[in-house]
Structures are given as C-alpha cells and as structure tokens.
N, C-alpha and C. Protein backbone atom coordinates (compact mmCIF):
# COMPACT_ATOMS: atom_id res chain seq x y z
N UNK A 1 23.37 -55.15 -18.27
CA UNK A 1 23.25 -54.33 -17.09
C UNK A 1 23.75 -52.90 -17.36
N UNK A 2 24.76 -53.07 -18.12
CA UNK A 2 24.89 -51.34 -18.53
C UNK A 2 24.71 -50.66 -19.04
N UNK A 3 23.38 -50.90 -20.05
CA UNK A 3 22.24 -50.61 -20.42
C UNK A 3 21.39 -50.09 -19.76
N UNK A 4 20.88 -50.67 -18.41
CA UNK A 4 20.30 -50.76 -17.96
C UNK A 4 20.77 -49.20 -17.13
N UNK A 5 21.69 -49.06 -16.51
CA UNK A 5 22.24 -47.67 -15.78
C UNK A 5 22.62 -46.79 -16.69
N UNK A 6 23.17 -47.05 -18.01
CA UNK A 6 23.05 -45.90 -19.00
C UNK A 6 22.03 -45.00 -19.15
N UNK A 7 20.48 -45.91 -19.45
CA UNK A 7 19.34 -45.67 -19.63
C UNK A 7 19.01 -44.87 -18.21
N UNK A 8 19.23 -45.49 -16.77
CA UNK A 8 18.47 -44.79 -16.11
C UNK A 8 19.46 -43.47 -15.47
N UNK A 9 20.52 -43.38 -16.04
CA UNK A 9 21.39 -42.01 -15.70
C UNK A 9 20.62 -41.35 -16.55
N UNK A 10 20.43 -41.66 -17.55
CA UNK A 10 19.84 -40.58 -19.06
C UNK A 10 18.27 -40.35 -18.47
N UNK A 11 17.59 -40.74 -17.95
CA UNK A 11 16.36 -40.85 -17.42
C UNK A 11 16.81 -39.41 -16.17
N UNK A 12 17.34 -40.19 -15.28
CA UNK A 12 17.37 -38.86 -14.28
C UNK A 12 18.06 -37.61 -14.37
N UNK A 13 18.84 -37.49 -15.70
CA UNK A 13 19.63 -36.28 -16.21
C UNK A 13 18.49 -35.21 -16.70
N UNK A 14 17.71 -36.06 -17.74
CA UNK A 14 16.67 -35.43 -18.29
C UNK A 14 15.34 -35.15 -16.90
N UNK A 15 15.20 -35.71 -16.54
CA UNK A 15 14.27 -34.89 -14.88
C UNK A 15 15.32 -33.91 -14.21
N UNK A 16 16.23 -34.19 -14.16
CA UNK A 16 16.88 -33.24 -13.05
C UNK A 16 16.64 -31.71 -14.04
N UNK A 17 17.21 -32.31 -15.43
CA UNK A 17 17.57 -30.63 -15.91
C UNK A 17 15.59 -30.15 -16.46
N UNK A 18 14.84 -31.10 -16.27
CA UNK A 18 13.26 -29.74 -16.75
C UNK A 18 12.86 -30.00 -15.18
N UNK A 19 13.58 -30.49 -13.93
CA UNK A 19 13.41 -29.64 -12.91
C UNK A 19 14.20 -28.15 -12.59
N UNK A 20 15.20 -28.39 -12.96
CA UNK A 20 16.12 -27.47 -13.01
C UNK A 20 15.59 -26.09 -14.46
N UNK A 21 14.55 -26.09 -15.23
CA UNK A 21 14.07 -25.43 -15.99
C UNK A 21 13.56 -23.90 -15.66
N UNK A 22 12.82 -24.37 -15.01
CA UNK A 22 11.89 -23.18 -14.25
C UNK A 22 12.83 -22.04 -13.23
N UNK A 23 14.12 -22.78 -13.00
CA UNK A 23 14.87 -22.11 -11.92
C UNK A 23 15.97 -21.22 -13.05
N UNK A 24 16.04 -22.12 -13.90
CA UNK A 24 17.19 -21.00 -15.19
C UNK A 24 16.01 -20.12 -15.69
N UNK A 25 15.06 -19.74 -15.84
CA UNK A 25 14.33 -18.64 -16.03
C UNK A 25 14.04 -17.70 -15.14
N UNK A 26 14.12 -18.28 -14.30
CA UNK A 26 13.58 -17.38 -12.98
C UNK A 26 15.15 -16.81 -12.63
N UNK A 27 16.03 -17.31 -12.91
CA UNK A 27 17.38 -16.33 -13.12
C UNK A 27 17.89 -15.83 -13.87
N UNK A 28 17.39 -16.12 -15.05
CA UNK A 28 17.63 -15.20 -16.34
C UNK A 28 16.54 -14.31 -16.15
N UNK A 29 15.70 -13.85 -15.38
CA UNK A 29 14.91 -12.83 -15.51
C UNK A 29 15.35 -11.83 -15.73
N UNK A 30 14.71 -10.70 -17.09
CA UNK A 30 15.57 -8.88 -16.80
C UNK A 30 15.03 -8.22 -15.76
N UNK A 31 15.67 -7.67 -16.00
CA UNK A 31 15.32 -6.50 -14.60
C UNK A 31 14.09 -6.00 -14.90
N UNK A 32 13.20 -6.18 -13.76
CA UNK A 32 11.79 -6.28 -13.54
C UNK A 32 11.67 -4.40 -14.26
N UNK A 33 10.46 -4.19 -14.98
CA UNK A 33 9.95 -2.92 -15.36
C UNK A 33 9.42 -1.97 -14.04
N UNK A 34 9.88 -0.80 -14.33
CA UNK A 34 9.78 0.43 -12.99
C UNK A 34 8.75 0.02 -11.98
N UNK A 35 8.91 -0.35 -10.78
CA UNK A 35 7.86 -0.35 -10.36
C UNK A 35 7.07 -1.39 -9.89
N UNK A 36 7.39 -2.16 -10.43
CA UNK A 36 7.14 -3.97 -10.36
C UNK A 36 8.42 -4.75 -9.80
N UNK A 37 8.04 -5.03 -8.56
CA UNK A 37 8.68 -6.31 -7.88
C UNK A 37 9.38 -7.20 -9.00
N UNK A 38 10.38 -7.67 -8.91
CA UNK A 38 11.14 -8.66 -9.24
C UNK A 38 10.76 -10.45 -8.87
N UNK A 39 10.15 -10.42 -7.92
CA UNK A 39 9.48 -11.53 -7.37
C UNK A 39 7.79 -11.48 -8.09
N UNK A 40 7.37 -10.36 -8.59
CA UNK A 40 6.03 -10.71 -9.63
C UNK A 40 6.75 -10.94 -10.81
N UNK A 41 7.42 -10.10 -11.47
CA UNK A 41 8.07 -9.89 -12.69
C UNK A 41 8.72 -11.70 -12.85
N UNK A 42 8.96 -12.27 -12.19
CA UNK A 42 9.43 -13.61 -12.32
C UNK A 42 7.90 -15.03 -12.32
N UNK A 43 7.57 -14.22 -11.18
CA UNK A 43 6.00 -15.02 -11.51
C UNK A 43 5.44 -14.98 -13.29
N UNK A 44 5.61 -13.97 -13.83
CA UNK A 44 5.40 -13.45 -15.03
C UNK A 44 5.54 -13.91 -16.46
N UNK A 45 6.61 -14.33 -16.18
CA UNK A 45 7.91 -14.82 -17.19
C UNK A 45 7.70 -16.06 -17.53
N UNK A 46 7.17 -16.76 -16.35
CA UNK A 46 6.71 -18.22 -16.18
C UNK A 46 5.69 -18.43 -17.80
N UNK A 47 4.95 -17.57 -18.13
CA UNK A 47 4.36 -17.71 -19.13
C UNK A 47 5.08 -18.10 -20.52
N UNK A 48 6.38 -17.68 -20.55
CA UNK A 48 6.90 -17.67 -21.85
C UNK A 48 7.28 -18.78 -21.91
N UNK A 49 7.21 -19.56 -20.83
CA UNK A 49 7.81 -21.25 -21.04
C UNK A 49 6.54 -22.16 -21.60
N UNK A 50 7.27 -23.03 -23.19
CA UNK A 50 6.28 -23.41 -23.82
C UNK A 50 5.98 -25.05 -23.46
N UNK A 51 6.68 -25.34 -22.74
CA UNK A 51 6.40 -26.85 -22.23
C UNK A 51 5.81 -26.87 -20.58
N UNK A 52 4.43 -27.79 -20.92
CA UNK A 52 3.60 -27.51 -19.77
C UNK A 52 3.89 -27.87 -18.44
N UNK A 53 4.61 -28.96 -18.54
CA UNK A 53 5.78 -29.02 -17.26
C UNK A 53 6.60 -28.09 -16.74
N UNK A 54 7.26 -27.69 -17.22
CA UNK A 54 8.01 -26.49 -17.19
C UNK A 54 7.49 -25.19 -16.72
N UNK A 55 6.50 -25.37 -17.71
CA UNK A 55 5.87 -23.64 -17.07
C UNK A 55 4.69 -23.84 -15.70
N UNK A 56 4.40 -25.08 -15.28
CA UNK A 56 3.72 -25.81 -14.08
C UNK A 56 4.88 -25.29 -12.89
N UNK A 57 6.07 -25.95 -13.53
CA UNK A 57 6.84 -25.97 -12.19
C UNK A 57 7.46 -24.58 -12.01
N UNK A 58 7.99 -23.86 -13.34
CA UNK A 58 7.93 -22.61 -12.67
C UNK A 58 7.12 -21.54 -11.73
N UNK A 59 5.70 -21.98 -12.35
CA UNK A 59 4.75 -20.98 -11.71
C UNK A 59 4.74 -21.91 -9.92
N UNK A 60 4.76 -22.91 -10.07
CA UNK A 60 4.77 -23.29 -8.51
C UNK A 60 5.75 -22.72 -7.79
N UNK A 61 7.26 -22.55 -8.21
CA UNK A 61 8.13 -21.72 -7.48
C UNK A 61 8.15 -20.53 -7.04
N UNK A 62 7.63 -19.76 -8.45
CA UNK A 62 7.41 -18.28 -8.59
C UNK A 62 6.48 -17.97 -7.43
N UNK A 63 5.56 -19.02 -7.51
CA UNK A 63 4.25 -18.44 -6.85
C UNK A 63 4.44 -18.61 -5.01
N UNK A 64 5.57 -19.66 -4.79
CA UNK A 64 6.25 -19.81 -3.30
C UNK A 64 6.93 -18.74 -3.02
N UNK A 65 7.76 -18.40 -4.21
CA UNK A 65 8.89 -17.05 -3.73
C UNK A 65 8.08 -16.18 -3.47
N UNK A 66 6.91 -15.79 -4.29
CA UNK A 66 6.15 -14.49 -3.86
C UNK A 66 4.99 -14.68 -2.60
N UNK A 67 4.92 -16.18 -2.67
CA UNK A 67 4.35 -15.96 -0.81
C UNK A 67 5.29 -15.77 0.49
N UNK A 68 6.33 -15.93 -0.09
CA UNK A 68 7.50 -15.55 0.99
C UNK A 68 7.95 -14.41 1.20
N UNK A 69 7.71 -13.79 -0.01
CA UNK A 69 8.39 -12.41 0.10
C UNK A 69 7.27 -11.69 0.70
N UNK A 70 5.93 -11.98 0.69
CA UNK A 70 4.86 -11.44 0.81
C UNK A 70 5.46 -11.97 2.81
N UNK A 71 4.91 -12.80 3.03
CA UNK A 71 5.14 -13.13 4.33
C UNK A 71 5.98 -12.39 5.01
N UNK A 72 7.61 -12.33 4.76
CA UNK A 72 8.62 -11.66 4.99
C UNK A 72 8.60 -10.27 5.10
N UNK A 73 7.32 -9.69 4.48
CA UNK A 73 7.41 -8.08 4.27
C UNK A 73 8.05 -7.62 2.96
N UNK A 74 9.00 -8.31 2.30
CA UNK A 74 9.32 -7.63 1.26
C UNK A 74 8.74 -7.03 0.40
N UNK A 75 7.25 -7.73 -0.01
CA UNK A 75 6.10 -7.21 -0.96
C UNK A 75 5.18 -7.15 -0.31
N UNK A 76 4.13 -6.09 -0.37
CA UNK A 76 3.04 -6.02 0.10
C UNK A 76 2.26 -6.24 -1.23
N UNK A 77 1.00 -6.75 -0.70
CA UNK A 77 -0.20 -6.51 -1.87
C UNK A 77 -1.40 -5.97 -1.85
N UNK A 78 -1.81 -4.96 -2.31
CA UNK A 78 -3.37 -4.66 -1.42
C UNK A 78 -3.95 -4.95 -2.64
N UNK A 79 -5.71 -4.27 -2.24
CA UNK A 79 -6.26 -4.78 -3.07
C UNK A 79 -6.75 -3.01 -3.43
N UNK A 80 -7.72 -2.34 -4.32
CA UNK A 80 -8.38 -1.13 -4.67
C UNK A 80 -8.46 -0.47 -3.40
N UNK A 81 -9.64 -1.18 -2.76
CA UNK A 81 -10.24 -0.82 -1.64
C UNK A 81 -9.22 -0.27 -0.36
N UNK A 82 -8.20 -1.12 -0.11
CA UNK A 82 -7.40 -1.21 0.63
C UNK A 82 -6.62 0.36 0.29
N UNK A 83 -5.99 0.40 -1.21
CA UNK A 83 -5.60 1.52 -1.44
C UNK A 83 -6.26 2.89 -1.06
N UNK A 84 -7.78 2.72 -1.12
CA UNK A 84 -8.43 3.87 -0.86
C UNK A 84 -8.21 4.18 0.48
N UNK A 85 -8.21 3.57 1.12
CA UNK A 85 -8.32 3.35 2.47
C UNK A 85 -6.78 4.54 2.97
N UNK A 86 -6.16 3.83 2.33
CA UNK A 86 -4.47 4.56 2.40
C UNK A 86 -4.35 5.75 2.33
N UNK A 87 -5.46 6.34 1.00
CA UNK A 87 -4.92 7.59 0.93
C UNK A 87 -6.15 8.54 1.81
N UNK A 88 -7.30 7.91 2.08
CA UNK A 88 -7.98 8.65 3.18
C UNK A 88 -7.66 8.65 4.06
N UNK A 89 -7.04 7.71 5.03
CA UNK A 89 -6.42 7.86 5.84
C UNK A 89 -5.03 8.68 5.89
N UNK A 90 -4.07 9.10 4.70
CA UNK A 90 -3.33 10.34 4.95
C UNK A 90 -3.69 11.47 4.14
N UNK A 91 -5.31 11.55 4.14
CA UNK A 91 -5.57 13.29 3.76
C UNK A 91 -5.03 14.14 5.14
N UNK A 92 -4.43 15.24 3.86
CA UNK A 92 -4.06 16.82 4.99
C UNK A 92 -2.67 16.41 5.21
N UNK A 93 -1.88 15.31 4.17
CA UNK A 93 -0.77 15.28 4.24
C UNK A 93 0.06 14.92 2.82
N UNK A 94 1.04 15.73 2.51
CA UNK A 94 1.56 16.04 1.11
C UNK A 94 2.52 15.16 0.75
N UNK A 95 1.28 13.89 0.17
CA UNK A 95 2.67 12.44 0.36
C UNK A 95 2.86 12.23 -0.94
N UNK A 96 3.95 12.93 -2.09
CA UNK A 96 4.13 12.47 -3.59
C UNK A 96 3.63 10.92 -3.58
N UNK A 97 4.61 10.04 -2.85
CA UNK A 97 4.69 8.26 -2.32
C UNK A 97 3.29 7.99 -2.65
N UNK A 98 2.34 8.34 -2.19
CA UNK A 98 0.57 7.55 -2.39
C UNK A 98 0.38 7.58 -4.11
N UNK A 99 1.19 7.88 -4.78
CA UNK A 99 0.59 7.99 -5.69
C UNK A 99 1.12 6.05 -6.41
N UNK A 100 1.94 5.72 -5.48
CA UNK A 100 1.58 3.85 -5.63
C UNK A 100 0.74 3.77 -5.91
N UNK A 101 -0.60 4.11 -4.90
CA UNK A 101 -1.55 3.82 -4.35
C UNK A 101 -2.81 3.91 -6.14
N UNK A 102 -2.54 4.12 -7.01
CA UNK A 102 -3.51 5.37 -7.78
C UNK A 102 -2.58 4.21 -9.02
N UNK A 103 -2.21 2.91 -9.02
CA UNK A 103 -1.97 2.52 -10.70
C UNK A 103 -3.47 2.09 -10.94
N UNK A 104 -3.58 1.90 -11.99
CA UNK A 104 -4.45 1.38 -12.78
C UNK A 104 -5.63 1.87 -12.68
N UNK A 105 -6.26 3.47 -11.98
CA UNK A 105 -7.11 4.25 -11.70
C UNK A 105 -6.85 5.30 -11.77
N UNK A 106 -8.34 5.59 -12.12
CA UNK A 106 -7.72 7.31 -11.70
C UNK A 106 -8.50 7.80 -10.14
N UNK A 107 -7.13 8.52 -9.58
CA UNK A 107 -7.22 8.62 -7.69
C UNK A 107 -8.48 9.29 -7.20
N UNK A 108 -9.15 9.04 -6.44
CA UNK A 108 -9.94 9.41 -6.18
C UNK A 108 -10.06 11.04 -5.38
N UNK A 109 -10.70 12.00 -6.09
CA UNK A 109 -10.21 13.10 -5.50
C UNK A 109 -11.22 13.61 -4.28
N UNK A 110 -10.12 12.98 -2.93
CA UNK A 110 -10.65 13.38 -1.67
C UNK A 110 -10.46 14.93 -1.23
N UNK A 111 -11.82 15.21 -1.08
CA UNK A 111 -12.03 16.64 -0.67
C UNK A 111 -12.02 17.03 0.89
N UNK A 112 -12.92 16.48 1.36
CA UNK A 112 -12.75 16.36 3.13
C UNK A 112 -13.41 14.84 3.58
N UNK A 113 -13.23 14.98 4.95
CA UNK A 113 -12.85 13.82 5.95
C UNK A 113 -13.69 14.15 6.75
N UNK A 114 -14.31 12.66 7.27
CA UNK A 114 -15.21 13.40 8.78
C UNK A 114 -14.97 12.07 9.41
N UNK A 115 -15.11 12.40 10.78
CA UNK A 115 -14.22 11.93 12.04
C UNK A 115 -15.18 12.13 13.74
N UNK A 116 -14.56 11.55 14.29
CA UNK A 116 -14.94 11.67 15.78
C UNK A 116 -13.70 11.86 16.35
N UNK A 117 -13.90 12.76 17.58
CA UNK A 117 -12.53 13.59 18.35
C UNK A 117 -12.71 12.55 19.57
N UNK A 118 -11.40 12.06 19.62
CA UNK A 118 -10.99 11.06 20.51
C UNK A 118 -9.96 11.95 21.80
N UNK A 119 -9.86 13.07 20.95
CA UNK A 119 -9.12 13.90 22.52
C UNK A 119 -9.32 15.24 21.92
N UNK A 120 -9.16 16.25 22.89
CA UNK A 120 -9.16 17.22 22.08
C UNK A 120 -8.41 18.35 23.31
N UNK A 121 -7.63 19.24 22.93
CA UNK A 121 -7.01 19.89 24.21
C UNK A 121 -6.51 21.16 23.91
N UNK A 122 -6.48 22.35 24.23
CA UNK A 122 -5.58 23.26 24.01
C UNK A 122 -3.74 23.31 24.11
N UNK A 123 -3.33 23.57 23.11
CA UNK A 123 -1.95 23.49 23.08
C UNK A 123 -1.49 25.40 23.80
N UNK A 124 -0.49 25.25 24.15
CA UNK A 124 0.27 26.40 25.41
C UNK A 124 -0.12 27.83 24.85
N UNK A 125 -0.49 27.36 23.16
CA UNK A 125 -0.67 28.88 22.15
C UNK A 125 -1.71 29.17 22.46
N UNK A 126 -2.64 28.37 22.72
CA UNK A 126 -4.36 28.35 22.86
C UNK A 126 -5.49 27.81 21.96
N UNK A 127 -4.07 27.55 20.65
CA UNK A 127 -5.25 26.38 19.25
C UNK A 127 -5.09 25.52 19.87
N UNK A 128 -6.49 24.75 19.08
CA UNK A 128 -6.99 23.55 19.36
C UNK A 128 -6.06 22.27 19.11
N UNK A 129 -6.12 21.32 19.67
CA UNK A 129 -5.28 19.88 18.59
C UNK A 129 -6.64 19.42 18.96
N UNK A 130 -6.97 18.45 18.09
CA UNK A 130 -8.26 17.13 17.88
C UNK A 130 -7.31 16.16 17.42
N UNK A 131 -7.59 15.03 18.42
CA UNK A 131 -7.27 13.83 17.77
C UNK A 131 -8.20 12.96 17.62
N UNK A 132 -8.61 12.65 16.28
CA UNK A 132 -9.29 11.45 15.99
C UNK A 132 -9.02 10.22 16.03
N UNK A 133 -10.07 9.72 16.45
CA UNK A 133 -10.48 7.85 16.32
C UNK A 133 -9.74 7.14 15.30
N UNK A 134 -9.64 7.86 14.49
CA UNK A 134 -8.87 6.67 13.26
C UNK A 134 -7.22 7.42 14.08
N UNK A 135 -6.69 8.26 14.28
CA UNK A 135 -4.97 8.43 15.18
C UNK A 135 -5.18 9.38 14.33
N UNK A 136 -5.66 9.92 13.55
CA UNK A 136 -4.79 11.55 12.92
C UNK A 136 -5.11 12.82 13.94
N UNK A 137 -4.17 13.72 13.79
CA UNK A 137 -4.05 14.47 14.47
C UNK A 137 -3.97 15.81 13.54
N UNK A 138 -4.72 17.02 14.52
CA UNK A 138 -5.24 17.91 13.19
C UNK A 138 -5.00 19.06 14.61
N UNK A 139 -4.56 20.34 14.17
CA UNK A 139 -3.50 21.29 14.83
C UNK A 139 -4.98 22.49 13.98
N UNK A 140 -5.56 23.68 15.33
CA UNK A 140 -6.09 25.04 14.72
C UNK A 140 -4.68 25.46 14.30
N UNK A 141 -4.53 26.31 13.14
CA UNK A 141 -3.64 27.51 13.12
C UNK A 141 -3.96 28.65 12.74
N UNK A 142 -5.52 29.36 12.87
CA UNK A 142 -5.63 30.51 13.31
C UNK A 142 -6.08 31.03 14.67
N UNK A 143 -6.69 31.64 14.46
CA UNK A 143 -6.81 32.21 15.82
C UNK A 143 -8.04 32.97 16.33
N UNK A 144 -9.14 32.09 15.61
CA UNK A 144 -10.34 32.03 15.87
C UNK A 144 -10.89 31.56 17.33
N UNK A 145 -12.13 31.79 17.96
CA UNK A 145 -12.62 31.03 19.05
C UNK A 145 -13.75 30.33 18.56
N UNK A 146 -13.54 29.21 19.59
CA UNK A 146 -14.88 28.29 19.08
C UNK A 146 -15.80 28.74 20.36
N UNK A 147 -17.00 28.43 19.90
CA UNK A 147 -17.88 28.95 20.99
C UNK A 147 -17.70 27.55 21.96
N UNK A 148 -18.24 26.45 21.17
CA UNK A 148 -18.22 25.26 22.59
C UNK A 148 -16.84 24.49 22.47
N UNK A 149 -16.41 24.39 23.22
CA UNK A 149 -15.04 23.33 23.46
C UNK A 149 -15.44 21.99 23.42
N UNK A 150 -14.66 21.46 22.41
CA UNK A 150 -14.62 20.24 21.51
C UNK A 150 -14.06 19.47 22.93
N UNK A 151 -14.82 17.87 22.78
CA UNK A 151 -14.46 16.94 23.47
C UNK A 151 -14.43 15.99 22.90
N UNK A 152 -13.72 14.75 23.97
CA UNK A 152 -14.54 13.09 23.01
C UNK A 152 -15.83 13.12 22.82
N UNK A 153 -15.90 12.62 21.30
CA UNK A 153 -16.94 12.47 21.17
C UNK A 153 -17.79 13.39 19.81
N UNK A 154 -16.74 14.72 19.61
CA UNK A 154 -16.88 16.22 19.12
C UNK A 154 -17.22 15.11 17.19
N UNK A 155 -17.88 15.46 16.77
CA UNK A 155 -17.80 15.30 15.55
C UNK A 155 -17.20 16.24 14.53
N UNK A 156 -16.23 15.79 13.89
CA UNK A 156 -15.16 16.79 13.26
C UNK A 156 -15.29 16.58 11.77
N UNK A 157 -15.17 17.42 10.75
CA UNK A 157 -15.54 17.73 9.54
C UNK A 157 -14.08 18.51 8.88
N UNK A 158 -13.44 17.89 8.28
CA UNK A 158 -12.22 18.70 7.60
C UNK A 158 -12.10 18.35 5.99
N UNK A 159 -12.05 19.66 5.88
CA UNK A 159 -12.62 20.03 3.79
C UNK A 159 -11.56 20.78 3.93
N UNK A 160 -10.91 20.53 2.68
CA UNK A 160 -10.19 21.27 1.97
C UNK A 160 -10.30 22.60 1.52
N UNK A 161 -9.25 23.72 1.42
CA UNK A 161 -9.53 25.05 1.57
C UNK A 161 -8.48 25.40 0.36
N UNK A 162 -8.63 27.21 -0.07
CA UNK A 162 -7.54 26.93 -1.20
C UNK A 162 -5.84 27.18 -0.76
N UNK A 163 -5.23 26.78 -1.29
CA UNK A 163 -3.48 27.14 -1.42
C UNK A 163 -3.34 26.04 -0.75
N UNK A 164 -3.57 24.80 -0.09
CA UNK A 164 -3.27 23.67 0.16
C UNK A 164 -3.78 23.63 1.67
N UNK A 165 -4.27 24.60 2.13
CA UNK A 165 -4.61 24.76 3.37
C UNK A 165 -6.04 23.79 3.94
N UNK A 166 -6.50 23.65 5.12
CA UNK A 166 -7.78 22.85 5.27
C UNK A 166 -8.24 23.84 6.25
N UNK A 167 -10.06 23.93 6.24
CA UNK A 167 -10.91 24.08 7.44
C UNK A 167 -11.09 22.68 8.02
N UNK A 168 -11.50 22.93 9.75
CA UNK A 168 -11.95 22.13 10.13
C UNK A 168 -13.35 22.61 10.93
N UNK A 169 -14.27 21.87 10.76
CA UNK A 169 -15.51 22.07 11.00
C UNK A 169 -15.83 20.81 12.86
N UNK A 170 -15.91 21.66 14.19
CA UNK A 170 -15.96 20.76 15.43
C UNK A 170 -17.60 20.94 16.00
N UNK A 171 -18.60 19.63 15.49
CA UNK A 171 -19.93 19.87 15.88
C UNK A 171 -20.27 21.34 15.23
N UNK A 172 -20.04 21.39 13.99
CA UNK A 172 -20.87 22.46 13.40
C UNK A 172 -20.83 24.07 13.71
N UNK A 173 -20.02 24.08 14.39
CA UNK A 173 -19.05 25.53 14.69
C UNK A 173 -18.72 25.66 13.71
N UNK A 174 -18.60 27.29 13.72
CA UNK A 174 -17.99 28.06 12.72
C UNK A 174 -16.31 27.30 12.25
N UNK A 175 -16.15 27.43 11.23
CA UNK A 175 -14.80 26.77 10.69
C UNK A 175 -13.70 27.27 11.16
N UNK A 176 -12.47 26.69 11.56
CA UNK A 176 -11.43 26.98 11.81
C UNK A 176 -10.82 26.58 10.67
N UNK A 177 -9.29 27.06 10.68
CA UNK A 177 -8.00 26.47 9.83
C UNK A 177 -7.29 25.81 10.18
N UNK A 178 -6.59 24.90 9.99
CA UNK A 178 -6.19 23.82 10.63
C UNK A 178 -5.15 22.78 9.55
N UNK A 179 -4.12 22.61 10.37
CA UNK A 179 -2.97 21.52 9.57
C UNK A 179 -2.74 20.50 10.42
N UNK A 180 -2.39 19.75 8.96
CA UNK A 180 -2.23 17.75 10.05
C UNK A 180 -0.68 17.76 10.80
N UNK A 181 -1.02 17.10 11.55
CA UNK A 181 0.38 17.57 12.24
C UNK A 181 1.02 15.33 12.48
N UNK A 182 -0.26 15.11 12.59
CA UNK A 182 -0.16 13.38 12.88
C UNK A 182 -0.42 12.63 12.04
C-alpha cells in the first residue's frame, strides 16, 4: 500500500508542477520590448516552451489574461482599418500619440476631410464654427464673408494649407481658414 501512495504522490507532484509550468514563465517574463503590452509579450514567450503540454497550457492562460485585459480596458486592439479610421477622424489636430496608430505601415498621408455640417452658427466674433456629423468641430479664423450661410446639411471640404494651417471649403464657397477646435 505504500507503494501504492508513494507512486500516486509522485504522479500528482509531477501534474501539479507542468501545470504549474506555463505560470513560472509567464512570471519570469522580461520586461516586455517598448511598446508592447506585457500581457502580449507573455502570450509570446509561450513559444519558447519546448514541451507540447506546456506550451498548450501556457498559451491557454496567456491567451485568457489577454482576453481580460482586453475586456477590462487595459489593452485595446484594433485592427489597420480601425487605425485609419483614428487618425481621420483627428485630422486638424497635432496629436504626436497617433503615431501608435502608423506601426507596421507607412501612415497614410491625409490631406483633407469632407463632411456634412450638423450645426453651424456664428460665434460673438462673427467666424463661423461648423460642426460635423462625425462631432468635430472646425472654428473660421479669418475674416472673410461667405456669401451663403452654412446650415445642416452644408457640405464641408477641409484641405490642408501651408504652415500647419487648414482651408475650409462650405458648399463650394470661396475658402475660408479655419482651426479644429473639437
């Protein structure tokens, strides 16, 4: 009989510790490379384990922690498309940060934006604000007149101008100048 519990202590020592495998790697992880999550960087690592058990059960953990962290907010993930999306949606604004947005490509160089005016109103100075359908908000700052007054509905055109400045183009009126303010 004590054979018998020798054998099956030695049996569940050896499961406990190549369950316990995948979790001493995933804590010996180094410090994840610039830029890369610690929760991928561990998904990662899972590779270097040469027993197929082992590297099974790590990647099953790895791959829970990073749906959690994902869930939780800690990591986001997009996809290309998604990125593009990001940085068209903050043209006319000077975000170093988007350049997340731009690994493994080269960024797409957005020139202008076109839009529909979801409000449009004189501010106390007498420039225009347009706010567009997608929420950005775009401020005249010269001091031009438009012949027709932009409404919902105004189709808006904003291209890039030089020294970092933008025109905005409202139903094909003459161009104004104009900064994002939203």
């Amino acid at each position: 009989m004590t054979g018998f519990w020798t054998g099956a202590r030695l049996g569940l020592g050896l499961a406990a510790a190549s369950a316990l495998a995948p979790m001493a790697v995933l804590a010996q992880t180094p410090a994840s490379p610039p830029g890369r999550a610690a929760v991928l960087q561990s998904l990662l690592d899972c590779r270097s384990l040469s027993e197929d058990s082992a590297r099974l059960a790590c990647y099953d953990q790895a791959a829970g922690a990073m749906d959690q962290a994902e869930a939780q907010g800690d990591i986001v993930v997009v996809d290309r498309e998604q990125a593009r999306n990001v940085r068209r949606q903050a043209f006319g604004f000077s975000l170093p940060s988007l350049a997340l947005f731009e690994r493994g490509e080269a960024p797409d160089d957005i020139d202008n934006v076109t839009g529909v005016a979801k409000r449009a109103y004189q501010a106390a100075s007498g420039k225009w604000v347009i706010e567009l359908e997608d929420g950005a908000v775009w401020q005249q700052t010269d001091t031009e007149k438009l012949v027709r007054r932009p409404r919902p509905g105004t189709k808006v055109e904003i291209r890039k101008a030089s020294m970092g400045s933008f025109f905005m183009n409202l139903d094909g009126q003459r161009a104004v100048r104009a900064q994002r303010v939203e």
